[in-house]
N, C-alpha and C. Protein backbone atom coordinates (compact mmCIF):
# COMPACT_ATOMS: atom_id res chain seq x y z
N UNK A 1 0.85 -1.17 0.00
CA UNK A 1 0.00 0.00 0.00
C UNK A 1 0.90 1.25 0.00
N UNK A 2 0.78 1.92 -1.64
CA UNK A 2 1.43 3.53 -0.94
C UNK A 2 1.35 4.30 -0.19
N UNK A 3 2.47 4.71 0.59
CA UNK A 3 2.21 6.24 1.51
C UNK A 3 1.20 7.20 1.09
N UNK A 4 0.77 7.50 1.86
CA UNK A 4 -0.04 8.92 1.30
C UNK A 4 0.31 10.19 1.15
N UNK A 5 0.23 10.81 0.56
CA UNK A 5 0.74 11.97 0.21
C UNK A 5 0.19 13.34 0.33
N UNK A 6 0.71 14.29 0.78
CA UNK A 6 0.05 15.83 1.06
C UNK A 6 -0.17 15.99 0.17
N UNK A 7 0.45 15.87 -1.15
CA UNK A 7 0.64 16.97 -2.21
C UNK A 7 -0.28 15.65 -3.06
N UNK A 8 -0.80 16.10 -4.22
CA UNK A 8 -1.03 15.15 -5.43
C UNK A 8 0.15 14.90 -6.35
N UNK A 9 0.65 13.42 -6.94
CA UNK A 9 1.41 13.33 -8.08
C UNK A 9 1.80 14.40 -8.84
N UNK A 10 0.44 14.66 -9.43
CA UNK A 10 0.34 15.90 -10.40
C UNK A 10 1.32 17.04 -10.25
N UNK A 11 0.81 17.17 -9.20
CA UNK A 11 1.31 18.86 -8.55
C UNK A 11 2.82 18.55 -7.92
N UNK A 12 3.09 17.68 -7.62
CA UNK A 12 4.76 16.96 -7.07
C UNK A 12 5.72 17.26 -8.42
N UNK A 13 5.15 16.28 -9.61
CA UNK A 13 5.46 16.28 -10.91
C UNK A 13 5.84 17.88 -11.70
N UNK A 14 4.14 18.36 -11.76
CA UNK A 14 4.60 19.73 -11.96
C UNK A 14 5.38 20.56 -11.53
N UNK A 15 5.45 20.83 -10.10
CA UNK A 15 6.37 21.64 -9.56
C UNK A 15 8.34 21.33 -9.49
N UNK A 16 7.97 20.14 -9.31
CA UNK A 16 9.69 19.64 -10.04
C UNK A 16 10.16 19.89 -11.15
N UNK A 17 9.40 20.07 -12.00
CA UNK A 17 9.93 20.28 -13.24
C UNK A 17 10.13 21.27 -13.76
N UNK A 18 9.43 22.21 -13.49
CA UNK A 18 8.93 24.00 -13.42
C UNK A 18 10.67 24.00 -12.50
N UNK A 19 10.73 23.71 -11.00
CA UNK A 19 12.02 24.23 -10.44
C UNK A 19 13.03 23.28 -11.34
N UNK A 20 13.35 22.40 -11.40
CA UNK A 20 14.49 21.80 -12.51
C UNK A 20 14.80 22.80 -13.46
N UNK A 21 13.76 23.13 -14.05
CA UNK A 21 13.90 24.29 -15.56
C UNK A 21 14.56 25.04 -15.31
N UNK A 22 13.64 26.00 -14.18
CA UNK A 22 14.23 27.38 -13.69
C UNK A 22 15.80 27.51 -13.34
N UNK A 23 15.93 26.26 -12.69
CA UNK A 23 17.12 26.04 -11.98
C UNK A 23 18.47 26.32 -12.99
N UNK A 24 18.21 25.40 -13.90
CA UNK A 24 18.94 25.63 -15.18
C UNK A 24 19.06 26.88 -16.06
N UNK A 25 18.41 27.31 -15.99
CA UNK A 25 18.67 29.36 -16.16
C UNK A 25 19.38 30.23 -15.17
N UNK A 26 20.11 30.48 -15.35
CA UNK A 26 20.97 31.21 -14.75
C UNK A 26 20.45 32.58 -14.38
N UNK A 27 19.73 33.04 -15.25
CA UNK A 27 18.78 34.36 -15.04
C UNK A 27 17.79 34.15 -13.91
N UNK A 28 16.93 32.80 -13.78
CA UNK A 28 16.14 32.51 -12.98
C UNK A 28 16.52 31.48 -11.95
N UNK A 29 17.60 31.15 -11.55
CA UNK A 29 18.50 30.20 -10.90
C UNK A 29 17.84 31.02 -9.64
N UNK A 30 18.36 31.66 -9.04
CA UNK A 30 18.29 32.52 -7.71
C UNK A 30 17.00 32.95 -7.00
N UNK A 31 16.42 31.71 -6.22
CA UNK A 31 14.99 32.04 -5.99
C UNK A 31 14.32 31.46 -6.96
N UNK A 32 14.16 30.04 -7.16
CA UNK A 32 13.50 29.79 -8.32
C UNK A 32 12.54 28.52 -7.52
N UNK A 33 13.45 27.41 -6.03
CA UNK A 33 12.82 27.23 -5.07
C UNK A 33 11.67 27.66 -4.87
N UNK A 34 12.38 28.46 -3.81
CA UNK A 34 11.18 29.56 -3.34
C UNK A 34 9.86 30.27 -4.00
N UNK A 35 10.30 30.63 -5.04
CA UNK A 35 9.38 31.58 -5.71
C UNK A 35 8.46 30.44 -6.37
N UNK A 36 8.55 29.42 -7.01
CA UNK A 36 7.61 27.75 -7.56
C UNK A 36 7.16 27.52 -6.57
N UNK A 37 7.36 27.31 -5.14
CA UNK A 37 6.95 26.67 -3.97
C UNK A 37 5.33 27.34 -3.10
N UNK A 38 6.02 28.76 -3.92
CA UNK A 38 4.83 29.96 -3.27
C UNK A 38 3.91 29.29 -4.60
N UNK A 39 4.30 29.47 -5.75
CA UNK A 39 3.10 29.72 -6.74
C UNK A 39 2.24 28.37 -7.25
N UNK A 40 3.34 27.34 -6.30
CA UNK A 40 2.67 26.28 -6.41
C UNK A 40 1.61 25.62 -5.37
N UNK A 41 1.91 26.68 -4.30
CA UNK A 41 1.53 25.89 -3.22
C UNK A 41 1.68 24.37 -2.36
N UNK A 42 3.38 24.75 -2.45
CA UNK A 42 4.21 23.34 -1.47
C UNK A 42 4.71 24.48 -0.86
N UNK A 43 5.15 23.43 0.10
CA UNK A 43 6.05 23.84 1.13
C UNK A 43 7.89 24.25 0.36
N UNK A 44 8.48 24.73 0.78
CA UNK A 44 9.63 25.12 0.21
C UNK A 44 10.66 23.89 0.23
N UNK A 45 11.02 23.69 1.10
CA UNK A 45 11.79 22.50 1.84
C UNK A 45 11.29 21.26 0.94
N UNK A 46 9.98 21.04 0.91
CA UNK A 46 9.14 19.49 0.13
C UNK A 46 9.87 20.00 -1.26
N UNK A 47 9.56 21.26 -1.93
CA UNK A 47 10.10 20.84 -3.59
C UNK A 47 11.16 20.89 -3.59
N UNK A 48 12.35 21.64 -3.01
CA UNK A 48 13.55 21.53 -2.95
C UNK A 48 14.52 20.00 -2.62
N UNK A 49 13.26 19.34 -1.88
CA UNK A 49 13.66 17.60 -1.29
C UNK A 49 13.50 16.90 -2.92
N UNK A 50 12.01 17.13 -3.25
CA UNK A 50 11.85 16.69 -4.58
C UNK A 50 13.03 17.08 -5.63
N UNK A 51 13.40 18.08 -5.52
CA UNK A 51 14.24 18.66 -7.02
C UNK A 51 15.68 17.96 -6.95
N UNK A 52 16.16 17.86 -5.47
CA UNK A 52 17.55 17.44 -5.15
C UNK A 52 17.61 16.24 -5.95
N UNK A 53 16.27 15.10 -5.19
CA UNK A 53 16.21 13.46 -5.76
C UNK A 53 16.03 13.77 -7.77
N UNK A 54 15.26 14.46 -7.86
CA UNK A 54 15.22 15.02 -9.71
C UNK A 54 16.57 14.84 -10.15
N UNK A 55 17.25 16.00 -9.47
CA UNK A 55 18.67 16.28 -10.16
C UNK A 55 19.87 15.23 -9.95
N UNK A 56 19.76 14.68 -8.53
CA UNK A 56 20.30 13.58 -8.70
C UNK A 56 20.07 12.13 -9.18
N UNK A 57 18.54 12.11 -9.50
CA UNK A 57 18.69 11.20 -10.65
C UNK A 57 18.98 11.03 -12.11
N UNK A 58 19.17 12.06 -12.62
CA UNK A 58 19.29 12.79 -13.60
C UNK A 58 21.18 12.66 -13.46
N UNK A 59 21.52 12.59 -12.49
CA UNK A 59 23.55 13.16 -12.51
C UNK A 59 24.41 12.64 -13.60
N UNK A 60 24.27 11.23 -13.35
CA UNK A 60 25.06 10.45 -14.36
C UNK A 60 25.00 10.73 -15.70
N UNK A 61 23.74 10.84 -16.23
CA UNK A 61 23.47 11.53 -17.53
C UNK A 61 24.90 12.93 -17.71
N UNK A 62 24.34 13.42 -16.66
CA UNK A 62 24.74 15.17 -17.01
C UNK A 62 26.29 15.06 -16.21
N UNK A 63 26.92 14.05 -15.87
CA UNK A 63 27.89 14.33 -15.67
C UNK A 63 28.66 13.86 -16.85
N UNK A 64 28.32 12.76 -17.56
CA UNK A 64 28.84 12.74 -18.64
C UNK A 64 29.27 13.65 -20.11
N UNK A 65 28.13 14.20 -20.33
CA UNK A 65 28.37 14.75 -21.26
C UNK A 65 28.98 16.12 -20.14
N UNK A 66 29.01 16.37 -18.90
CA UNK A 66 30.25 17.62 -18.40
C UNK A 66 31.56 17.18 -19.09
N UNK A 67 31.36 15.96 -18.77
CA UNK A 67 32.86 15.79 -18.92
C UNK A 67 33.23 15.61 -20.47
N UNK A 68 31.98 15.05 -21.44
CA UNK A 68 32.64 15.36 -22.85
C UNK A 68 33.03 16.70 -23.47
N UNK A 69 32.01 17.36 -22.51
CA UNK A 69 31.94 19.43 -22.65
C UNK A 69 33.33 19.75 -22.34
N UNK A 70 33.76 19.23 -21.25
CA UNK A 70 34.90 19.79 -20.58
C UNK A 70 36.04 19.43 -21.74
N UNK A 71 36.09 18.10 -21.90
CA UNK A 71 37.52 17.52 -23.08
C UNK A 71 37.58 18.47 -24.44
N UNK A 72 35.93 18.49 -24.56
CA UNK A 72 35.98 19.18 -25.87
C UNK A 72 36.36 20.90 -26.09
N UNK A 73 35.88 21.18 -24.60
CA UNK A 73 36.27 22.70 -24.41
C UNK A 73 37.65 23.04 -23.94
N UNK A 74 38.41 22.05 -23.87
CA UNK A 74 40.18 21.96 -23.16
C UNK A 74 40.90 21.74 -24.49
N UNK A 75 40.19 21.05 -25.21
CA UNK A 75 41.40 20.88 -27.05
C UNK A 75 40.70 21.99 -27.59
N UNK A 76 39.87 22.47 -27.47
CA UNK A 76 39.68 23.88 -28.56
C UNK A 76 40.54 24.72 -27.73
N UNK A 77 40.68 25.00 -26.33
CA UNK A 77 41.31 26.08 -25.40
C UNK A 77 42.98 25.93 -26.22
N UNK A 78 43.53 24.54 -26.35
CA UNK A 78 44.28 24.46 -26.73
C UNK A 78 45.15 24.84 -27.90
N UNK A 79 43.98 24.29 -29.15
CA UNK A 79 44.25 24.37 -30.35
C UNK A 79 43.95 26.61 -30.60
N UNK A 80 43.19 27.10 -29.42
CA UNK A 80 43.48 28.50 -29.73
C UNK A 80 44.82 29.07 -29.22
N UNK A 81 45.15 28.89 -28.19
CA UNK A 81 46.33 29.24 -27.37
C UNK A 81 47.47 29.13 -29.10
N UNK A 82 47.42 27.89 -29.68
CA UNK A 82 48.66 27.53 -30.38
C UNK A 82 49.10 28.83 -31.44
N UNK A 83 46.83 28.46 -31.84
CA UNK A 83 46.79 29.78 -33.07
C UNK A 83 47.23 31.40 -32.42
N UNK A 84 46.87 31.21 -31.34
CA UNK A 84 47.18 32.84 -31.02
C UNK A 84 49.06 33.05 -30.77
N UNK A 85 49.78 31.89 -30.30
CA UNK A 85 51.62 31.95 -30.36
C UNK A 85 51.67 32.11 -31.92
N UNK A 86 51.28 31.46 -33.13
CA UNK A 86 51.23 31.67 -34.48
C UNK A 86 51.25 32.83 -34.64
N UNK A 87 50.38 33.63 -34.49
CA UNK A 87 49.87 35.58 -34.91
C UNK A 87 50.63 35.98 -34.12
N UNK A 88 50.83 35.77 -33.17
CA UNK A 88 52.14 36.51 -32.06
C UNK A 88 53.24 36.78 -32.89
N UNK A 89 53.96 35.23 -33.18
CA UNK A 89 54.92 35.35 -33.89
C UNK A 89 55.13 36.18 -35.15
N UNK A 90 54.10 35.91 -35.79
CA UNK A 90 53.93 36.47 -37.53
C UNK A 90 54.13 37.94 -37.27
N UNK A 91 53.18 38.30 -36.41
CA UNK A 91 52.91 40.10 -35.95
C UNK A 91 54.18 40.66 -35.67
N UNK A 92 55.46 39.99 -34.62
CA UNK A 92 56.43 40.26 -34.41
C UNK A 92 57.18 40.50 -35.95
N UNK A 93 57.06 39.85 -36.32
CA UNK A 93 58.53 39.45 -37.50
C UNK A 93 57.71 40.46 -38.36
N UNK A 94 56.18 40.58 -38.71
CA UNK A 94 56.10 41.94 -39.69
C UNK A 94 56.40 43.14 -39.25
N UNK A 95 56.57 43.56 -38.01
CA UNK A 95 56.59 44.53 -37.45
C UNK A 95 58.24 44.93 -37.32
N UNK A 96 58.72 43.67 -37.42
CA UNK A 96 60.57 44.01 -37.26
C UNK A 96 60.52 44.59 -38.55
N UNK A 97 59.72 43.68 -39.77
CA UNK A 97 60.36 44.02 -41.34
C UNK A 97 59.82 45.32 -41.70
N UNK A 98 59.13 46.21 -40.72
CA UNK A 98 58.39 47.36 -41.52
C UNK A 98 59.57 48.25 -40.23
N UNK A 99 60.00 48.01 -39.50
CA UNK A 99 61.30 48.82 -38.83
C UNK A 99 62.65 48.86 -39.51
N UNK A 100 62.85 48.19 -40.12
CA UNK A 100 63.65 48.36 -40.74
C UNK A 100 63.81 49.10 -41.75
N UNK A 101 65.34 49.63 -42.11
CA UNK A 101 64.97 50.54 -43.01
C UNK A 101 65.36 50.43 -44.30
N UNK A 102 64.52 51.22 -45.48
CA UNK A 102 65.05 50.50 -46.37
C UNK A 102 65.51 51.31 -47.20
N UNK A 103 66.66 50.70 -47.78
CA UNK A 103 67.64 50.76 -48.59
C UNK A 103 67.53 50.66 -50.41
């Protein structure tokens, strides 16, 4: 026999997902708890319990592709660093050949 519940499915469901979203906006990150909890009518603490178990079921997913984000964002960091010693160099050596004087 299931527990019973204050809240309905529905409204558990909805409001997790509404704060998950928010959460993920950075614009609406800050108070996004709180402010769903009022307009949903839960308790603050209950959707924030809900959203934690959300997001951590959700981790493995999203830690993976962090970490393909991360590899993929460390060889581009890389492959710019190289291009920018390239133009360094080039910029130097045109800048010697336009000091010089000519003859």
């Amino acid at each position: 026999m299931p527990a019973s519940s204050k809240y309905p499915e529905e409204l558990r469901v909805r409001a997790t997902r509404l704060a998950v979203e928010a959460r993920k906006d950075p614009d609406t990150r800050s108070g996004a708890i709180t402010r769903i909890a009022e307009q949903c009518g839960v308790h603050k603490e209950t959707l924030r319990t809900w959203v934690r178990r959300a997001e951590e079921s959700e981790l493995p997913i999203g830690s993976e592709d962090t970490t393909a984000r991360i590899r993929r964002l460390e060889k581009e960091n890389r492959e710019l660093r190289r291009s920018n010693s390239i133009l360094k160099s080039a910029a130097a050596f045109f800048a010697a050949e336009f000091d010089r004087p000519q003859s």
